[in-house]
PDB file of N, CA and C in Angstrom:
ATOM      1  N   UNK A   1      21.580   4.459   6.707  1.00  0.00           N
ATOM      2  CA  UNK A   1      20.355   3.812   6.329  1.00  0.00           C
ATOM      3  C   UNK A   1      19.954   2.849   7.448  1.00  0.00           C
ATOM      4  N   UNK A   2      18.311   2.673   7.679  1.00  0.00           N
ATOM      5  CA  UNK A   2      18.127   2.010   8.782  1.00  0.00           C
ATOM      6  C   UNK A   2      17.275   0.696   8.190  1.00  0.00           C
ATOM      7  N   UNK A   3      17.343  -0.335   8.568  1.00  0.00           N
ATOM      8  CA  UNK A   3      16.434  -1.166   8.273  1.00  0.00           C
ATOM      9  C   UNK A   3      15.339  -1.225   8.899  1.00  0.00           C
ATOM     10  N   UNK A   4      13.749  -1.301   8.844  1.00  0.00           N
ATOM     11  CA  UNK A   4      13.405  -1.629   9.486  1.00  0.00           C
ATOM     12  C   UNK A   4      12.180  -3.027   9.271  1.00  0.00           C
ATOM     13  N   UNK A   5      12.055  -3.848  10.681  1.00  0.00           N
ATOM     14  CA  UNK A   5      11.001  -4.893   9.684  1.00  0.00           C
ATOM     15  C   UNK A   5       9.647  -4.937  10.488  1.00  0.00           C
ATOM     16  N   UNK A   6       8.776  -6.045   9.848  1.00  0.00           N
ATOM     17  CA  UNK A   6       7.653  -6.080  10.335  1.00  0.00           C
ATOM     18  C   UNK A   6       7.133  -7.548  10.101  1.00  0.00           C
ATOM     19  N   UNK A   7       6.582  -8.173  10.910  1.00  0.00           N
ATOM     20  CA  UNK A   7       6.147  -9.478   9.598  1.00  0.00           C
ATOM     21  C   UNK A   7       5.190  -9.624   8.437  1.00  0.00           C
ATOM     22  N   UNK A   8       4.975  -7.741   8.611  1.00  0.00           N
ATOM     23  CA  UNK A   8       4.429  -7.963   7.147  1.00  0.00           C
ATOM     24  C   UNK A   8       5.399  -7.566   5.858  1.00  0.00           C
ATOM     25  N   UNK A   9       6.866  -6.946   6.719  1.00  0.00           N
ATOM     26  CA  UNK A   9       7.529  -6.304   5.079  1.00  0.00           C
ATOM     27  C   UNK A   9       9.040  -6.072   5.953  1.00  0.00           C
ATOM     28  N   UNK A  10      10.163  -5.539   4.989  1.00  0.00           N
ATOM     29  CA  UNK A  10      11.063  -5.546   5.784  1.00  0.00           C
ATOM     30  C   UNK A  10      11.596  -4.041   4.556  1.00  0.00           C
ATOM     31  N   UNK A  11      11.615  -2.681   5.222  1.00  0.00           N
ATOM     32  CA  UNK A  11      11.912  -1.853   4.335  1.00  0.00           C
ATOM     33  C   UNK A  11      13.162  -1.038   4.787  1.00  0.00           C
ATOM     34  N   UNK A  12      13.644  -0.566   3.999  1.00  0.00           N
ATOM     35  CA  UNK A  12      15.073   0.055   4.299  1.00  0.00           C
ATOM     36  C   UNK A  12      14.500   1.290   4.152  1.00  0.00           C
ATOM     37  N   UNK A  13      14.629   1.983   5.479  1.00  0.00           N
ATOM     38  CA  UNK A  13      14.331   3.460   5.629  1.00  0.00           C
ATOM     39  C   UNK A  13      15.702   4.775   5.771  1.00  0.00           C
ATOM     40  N   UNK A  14      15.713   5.624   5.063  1.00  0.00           N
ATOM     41  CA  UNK A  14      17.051   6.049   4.828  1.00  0.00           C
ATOM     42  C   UNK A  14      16.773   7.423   4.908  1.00  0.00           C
ATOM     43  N   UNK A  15      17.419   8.873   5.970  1.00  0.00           N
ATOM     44  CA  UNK A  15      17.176   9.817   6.151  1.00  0.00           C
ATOM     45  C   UNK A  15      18.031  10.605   4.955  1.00  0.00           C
ATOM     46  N   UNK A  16      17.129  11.580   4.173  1.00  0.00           N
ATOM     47  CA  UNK A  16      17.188  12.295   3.318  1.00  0.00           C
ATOM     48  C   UNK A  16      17.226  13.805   3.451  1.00  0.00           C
ATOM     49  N   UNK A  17      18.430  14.493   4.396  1.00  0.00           N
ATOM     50  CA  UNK A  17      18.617  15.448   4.426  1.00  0.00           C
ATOM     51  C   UNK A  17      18.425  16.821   3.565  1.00  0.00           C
ATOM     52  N   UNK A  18      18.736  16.315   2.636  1.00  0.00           N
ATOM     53  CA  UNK A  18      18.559  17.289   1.801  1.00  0.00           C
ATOM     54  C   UNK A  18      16.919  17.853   1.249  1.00  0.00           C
ATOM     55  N   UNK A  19      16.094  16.930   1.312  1.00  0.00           N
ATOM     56  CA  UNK A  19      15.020  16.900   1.330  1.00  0.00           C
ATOM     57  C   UNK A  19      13.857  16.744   2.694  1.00  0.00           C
ATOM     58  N   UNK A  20      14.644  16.992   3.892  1.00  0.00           N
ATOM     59  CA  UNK A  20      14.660  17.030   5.168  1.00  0.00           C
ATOM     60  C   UNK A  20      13.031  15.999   5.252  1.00  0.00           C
ATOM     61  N   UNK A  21      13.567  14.689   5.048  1.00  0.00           N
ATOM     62  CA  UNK A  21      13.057  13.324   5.318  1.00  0.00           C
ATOM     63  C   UNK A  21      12.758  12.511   5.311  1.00  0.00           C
ATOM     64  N   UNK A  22      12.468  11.363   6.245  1.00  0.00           N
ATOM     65  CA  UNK A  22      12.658   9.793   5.941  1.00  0.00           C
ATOM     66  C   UNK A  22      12.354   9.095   4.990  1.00  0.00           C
ATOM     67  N   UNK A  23      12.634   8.565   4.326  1.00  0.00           N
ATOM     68  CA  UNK A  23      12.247   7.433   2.987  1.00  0.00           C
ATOM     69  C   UNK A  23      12.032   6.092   2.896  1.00  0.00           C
ATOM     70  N   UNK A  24      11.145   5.904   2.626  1.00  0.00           N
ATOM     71  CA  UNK A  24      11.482   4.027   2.129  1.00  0.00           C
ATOM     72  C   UNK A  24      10.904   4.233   0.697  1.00  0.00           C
ATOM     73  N   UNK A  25      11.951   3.763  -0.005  1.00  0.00           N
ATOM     74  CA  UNK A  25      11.579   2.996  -1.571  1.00  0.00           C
ATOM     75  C   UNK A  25      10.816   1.928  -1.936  1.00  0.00           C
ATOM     76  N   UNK A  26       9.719   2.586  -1.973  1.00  0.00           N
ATOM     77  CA  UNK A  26       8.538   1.020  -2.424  1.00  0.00           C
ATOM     78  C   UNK A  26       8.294   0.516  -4.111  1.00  0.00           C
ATOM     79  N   UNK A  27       9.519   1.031  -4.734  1.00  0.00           N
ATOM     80  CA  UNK A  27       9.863   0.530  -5.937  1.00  0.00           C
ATOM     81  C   UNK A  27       8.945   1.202  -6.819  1.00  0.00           C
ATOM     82  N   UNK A  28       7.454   1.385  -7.033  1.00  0.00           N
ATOM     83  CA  UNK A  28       6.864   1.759  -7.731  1.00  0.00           C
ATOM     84  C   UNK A  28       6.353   3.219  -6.988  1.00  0.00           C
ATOM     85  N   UNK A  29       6.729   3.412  -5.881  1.00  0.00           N
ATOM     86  CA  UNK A  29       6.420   5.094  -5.091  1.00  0.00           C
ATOM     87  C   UNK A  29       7.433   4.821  -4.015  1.00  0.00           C
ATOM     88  N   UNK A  30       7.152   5.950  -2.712  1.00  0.00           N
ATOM     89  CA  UNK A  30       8.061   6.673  -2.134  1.00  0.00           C
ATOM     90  C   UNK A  30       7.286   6.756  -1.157  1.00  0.00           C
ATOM     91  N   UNK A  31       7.271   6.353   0.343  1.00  0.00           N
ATOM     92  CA  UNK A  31       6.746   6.455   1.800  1.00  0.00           C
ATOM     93  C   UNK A  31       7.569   7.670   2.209  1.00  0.00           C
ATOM     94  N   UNK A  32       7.090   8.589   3.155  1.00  0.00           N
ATOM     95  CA  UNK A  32       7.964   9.593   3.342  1.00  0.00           C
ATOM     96  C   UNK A  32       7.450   9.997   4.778  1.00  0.00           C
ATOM     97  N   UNK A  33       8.280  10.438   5.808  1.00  0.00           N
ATOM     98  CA  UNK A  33       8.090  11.753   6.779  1.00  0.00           C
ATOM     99  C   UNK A  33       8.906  12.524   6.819  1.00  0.00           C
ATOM    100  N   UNK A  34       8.297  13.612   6.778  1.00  0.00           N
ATOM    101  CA  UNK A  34       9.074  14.715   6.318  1.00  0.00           C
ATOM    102  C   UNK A  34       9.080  15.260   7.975  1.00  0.00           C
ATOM    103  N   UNK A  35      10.219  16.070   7.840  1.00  0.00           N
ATOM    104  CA  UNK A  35      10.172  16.983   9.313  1.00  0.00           C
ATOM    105  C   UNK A  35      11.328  18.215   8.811  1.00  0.00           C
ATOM    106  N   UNK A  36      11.220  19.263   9.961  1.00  0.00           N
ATOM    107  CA  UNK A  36      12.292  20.604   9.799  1.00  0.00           C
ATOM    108  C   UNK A  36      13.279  20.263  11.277  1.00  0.00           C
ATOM    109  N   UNK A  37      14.053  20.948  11.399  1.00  0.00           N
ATOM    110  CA  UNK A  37      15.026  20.815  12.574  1.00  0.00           C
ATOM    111  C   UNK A  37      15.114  22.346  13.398  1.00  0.00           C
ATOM    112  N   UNK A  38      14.307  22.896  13.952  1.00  0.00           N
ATOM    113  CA  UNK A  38      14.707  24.046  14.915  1.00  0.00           C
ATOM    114  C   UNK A  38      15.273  23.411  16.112  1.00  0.00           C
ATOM    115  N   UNK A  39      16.158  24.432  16.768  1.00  0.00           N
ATOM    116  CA  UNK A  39      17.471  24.236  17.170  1.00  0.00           C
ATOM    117  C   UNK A  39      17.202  22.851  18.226  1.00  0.00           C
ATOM    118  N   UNK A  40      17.980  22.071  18.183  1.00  0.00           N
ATOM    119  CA  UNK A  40      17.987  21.456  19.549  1.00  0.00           C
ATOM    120  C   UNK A  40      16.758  20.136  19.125  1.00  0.00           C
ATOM    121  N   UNK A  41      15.637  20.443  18.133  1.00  0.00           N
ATOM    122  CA  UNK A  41      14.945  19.878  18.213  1.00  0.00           C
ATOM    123  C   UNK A  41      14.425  18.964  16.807  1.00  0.00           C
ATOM    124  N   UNK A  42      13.790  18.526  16.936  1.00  0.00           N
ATOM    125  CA  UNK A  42      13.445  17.467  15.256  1.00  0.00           C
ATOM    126  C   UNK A  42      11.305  17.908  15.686  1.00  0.00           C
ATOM    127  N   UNK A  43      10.603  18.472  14.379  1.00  0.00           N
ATOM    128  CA  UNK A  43       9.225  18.580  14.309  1.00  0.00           C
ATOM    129  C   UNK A  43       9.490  17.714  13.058  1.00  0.00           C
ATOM    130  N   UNK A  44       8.428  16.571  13.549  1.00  0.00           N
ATOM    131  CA  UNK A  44       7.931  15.947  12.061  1.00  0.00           C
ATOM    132  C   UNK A  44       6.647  16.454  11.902  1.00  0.00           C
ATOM    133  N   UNK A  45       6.368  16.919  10.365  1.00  0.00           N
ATOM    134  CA  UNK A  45       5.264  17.864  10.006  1.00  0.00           C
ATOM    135  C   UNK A  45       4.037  16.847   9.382  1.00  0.00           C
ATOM    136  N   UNK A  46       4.461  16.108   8.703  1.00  0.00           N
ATOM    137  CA  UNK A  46       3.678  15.143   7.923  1.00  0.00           C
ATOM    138  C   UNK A  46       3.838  13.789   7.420  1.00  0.00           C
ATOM    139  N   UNK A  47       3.278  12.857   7.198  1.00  0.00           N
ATOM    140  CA  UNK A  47       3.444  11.004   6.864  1.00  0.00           C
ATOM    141  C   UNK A  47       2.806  11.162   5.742  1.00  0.00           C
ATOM    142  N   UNK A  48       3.468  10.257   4.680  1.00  0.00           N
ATOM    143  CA  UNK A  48       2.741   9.769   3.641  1.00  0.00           C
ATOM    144  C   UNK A  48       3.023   8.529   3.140  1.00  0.00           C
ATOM    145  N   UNK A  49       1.901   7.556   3.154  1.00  0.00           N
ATOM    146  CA  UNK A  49       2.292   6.639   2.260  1.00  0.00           C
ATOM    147  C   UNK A  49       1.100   6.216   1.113  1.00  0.00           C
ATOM    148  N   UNK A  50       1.651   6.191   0.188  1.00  0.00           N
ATOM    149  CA  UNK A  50       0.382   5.791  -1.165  1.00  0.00           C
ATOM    150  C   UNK A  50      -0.600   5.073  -0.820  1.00  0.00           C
ATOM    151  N   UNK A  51      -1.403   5.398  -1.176  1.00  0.00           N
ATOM    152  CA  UNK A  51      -2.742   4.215  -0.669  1.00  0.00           C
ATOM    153  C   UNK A  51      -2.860   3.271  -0.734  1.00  0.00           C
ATOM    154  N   UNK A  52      -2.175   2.357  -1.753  1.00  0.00           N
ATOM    155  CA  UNK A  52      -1.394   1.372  -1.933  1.00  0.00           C
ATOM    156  C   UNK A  52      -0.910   0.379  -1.598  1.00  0.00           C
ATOM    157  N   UNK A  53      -0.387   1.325  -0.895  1.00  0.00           N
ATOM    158  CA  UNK A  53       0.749   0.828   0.650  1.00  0.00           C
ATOM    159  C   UNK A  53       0.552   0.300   2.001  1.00  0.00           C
ATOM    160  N   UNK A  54      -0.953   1.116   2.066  1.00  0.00           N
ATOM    161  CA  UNK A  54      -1.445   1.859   3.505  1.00  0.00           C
ATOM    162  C   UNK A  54      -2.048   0.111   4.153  1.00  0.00           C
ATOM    163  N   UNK A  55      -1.900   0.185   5.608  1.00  0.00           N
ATOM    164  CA  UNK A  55      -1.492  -0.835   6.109  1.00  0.00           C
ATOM    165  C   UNK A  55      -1.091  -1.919   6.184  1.00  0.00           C
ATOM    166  N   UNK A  56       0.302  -1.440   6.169  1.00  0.00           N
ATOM    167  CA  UNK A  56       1.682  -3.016   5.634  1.00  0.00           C
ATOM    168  C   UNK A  56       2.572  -2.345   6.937  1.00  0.00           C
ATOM    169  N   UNK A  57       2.086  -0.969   7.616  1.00  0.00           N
ATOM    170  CA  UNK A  57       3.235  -1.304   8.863  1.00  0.00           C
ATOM    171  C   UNK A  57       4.206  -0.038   8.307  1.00  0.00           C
ATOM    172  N   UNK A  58       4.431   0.554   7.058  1.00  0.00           N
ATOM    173  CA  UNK A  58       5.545   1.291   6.340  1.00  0.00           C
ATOM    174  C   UNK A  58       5.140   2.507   7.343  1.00  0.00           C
ATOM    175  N   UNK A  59       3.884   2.967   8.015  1.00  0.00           N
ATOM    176  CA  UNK A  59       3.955   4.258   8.027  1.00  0.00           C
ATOM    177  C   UNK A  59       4.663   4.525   9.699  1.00  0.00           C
ATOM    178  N   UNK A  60       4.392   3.144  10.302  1.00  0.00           N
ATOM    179  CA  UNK A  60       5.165   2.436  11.382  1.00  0.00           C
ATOM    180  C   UNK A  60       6.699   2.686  11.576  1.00  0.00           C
ATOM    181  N   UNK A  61       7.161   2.182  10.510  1.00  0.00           N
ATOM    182  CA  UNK A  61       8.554   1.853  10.254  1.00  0.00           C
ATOM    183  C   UNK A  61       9.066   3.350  10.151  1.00  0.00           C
ATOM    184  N   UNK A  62       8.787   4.336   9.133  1.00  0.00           N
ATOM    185  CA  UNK A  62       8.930   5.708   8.843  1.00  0.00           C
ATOM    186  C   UNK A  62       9.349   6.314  10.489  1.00  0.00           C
ATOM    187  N   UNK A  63       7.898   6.131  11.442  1.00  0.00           N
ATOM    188  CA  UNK A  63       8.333   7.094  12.299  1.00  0.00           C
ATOM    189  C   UNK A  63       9.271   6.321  13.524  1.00  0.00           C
ATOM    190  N   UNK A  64       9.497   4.392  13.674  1.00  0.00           N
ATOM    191  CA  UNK A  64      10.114   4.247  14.548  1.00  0.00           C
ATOM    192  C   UNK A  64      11.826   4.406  14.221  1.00  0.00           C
ATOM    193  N   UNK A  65      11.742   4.828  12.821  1.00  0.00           N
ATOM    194  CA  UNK A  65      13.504   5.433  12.353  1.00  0.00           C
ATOM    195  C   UNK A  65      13.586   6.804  12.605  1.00  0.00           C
ATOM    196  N   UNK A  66      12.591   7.682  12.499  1.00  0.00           N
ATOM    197  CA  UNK A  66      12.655   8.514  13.016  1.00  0.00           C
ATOM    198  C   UNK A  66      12.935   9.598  14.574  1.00  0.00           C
ATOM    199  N   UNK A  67      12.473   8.636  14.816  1.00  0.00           N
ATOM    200  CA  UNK A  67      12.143   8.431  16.883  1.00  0.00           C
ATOM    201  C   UNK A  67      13.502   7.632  17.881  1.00  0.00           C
ATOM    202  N   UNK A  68      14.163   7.242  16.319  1.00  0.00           N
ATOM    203  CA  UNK A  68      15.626   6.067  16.685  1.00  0.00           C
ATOM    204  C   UNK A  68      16.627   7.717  16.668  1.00  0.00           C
ATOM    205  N   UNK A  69      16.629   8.042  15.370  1.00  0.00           N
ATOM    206  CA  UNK A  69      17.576   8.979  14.724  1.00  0.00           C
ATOM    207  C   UNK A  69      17.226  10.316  15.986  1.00  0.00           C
ATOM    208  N   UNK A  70      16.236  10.600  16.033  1.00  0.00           N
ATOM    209  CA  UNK A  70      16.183  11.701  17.285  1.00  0.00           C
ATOM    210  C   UNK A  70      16.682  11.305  18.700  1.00  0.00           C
ATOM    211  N   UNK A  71      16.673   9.896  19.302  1.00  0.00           N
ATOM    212  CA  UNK A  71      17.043   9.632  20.244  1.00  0.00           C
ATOM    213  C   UNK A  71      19.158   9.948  19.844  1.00  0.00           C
ATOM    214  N   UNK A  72      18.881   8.890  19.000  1.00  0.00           N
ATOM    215  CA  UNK A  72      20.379   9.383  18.739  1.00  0.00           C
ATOM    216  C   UNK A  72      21.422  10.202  18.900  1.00  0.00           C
ATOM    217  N   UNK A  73      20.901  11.665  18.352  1.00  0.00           N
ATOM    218  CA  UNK A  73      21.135  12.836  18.211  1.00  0.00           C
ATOM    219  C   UNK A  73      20.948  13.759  19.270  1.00  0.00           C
ATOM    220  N   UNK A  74      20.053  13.337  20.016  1.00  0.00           N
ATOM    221  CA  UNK A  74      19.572  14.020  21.666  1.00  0.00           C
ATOM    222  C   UNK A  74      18.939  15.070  20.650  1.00  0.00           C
ATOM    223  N   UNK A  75      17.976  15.281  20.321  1.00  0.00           N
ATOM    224  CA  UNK A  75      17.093  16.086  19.895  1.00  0.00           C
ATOM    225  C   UNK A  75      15.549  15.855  20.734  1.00  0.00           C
ATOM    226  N   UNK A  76      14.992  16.912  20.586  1.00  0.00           N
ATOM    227  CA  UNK A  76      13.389  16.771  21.387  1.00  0.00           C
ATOM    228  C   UNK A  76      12.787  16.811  20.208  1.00  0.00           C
ATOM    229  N   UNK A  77      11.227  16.215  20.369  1.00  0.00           N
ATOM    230  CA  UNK A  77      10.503  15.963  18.906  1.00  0.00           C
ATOM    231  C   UNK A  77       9.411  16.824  19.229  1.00  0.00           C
ATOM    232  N   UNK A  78       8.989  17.019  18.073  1.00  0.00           N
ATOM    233  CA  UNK A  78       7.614  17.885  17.923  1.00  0.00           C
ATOM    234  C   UNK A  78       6.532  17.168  16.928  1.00  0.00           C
ATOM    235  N   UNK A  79       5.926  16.230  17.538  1.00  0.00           N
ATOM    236  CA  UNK A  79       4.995  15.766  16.418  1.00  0.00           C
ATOM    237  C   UNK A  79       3.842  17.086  16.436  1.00  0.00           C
ATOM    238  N   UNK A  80       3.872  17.699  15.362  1.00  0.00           N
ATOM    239  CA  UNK A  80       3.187  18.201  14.739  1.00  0.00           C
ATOM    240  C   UNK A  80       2.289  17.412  13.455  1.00  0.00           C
ATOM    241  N   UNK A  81       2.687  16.275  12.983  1.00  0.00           N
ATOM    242  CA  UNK A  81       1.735  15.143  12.319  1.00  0.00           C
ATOM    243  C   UNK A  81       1.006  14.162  13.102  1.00  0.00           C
ATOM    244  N   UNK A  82      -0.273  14.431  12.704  1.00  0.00           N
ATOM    245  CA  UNK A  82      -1.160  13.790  13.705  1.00  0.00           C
ATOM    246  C   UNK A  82      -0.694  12.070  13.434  1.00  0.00           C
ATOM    247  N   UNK A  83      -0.206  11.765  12.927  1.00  0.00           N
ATOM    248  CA  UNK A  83       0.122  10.211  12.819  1.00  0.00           C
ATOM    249  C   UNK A  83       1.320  10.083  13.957  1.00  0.00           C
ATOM    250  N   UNK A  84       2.576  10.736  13.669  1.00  0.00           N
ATOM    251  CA  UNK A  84       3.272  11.001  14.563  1.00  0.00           C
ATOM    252  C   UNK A  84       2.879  10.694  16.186  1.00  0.00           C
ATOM    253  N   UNK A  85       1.831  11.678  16.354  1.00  0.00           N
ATOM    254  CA  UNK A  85       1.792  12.149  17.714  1.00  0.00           C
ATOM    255  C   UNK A  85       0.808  10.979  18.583  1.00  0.00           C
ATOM    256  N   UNK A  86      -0.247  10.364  17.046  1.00  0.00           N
ATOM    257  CA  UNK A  86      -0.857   9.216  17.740  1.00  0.00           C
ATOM    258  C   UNK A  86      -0.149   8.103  18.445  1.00  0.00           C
ATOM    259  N   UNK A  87       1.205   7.709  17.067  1.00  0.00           N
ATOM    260  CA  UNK A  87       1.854   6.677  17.564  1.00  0.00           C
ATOM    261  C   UNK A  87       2.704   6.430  18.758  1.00  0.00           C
ATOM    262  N   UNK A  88       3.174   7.923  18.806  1.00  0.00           N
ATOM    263  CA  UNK A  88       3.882   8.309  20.154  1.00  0.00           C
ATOM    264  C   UNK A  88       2.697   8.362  21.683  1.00  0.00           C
ATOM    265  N   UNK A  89       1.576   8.535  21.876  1.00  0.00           N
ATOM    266  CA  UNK A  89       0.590   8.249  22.744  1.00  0.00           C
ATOM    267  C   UNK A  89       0.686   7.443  23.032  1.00  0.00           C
ATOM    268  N   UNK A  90       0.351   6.203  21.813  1.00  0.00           N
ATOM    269  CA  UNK A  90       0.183   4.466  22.270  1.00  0.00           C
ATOM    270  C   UNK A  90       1.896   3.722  22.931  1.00  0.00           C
ATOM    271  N   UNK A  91       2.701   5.138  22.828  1.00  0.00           N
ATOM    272  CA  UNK A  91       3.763   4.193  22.938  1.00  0.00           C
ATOM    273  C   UNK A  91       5.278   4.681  23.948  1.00  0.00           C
ATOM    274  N   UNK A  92       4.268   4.465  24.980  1.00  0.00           N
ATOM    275  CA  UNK A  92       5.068   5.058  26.389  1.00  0.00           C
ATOM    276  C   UNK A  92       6.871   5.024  26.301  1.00  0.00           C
ATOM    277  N   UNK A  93       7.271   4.313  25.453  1.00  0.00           N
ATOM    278  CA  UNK A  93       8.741   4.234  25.584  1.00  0.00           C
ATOM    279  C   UNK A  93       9.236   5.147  25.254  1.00  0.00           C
ATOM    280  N   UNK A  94       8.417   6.500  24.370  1.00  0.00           N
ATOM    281  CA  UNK A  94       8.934   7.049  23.546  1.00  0.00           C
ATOM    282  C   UNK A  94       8.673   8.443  24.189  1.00  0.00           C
ATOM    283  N   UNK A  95       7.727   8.533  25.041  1.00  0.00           N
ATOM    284  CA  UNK A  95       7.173   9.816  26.242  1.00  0.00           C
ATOM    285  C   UNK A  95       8.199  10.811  26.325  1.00  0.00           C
ATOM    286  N   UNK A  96       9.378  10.820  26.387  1.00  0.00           N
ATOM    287  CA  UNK A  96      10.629  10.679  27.079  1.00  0.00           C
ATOM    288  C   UNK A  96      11.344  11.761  25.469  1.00  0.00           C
ATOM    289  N   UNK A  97      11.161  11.519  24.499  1.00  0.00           N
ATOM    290  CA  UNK A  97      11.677  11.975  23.785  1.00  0.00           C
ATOM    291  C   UNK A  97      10.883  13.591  23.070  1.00  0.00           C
ATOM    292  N   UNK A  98       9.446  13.281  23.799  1.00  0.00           N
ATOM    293  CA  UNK A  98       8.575  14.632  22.897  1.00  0.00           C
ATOM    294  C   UNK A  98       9.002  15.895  24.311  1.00  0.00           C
ATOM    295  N   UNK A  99       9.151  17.118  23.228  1.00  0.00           N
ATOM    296  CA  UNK A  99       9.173  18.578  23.813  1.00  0.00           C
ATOM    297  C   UNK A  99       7.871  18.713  25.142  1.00  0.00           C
ATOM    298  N   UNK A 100       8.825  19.534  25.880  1.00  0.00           N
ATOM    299  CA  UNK A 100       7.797  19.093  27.119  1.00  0.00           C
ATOM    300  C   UNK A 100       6.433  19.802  26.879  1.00  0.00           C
ATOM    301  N   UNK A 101       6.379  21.167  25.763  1.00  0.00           N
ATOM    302  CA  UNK A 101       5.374  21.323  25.805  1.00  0.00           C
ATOM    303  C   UNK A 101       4.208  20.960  24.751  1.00  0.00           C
ATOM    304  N   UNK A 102       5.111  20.056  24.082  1.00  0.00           N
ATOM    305  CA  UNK A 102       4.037  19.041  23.586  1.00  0.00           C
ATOM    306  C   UNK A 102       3.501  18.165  24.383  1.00  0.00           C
ATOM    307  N   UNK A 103       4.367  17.533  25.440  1.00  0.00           N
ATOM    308  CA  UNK A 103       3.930  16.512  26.517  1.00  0.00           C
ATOM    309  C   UNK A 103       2.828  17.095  26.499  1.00  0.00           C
ATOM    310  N   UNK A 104       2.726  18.123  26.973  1.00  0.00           N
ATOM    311  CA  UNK A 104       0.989  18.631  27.940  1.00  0.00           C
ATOM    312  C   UNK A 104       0.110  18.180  26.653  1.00  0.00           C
ATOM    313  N   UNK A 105       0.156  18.848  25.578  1.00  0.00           N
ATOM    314  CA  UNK A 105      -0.676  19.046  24.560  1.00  0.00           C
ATOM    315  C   UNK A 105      -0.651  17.762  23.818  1.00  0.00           C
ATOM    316  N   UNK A 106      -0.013  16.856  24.327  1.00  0.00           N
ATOM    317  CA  UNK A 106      -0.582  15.276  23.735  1.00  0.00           C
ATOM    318  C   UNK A 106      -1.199  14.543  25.406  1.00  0.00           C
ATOM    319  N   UNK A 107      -0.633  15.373  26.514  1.00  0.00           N
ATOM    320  CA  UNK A 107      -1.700  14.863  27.389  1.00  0.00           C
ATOM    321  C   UNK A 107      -0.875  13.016  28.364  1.00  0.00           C
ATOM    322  N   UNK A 108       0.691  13.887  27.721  1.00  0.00           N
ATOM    323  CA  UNK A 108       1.574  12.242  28.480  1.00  0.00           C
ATOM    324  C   UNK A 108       2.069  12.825  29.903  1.00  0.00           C
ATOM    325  N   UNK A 109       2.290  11.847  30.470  1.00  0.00           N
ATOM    326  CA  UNK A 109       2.758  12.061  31.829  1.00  0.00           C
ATOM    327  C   UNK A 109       4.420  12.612  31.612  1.00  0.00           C
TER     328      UNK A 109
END
């Protein structure tokens, strides 16, 4: 389980294998990115968080545990969720971890 915080919230994000993805428990619903694993690699497919929810930073937190756990693992990512792939644009540290031929097709150096 990963913690992660924000100064707007501090949520415990916890990878859910069996249901192949990330969680945070927002007590009354469920933040989620889901992804599949082809070989070698981690595609996250989709983000959700309740409307509810929606900007407190959770959908933040979701993919920088995600982007932790793939570094981890030496896996290449495939944002295939356009939330995903935005956050990874704005966020050069992470260049480094997407499939190269996503590189082209998100347009990173």
């Amino acid at each position: 389980m990963e913690r992660q915080s924000s100064s707007r919230g501090d949520w415990q994000v916890r990878d859910n294998p069996d249901r192949k993805r990330f969680e945070i428990d927002l007590g009354d619903a469920c933040a989620v990115a889901e992804y599949n694993l082809p070989k070698g690699m981690i595609m996250f497919t989709h983000t959700e968080v309740p409307p509810e929810h929606e900007g407190k930073g959770i959908g933040s937190a979701l993919i920088r545990a995600g982007l932790s756990a793939a570094r981890e693992r030496g896996l290449k990512v495939i944002p295939i969720c356009p939330f995903f792939a935005a956050y990874i644009k704005k966020h050069a540290e992470e260049h480094d971890l997407v499939d190269v031929t996503w590189r082209r097709q998100l347009g990173l150096s």
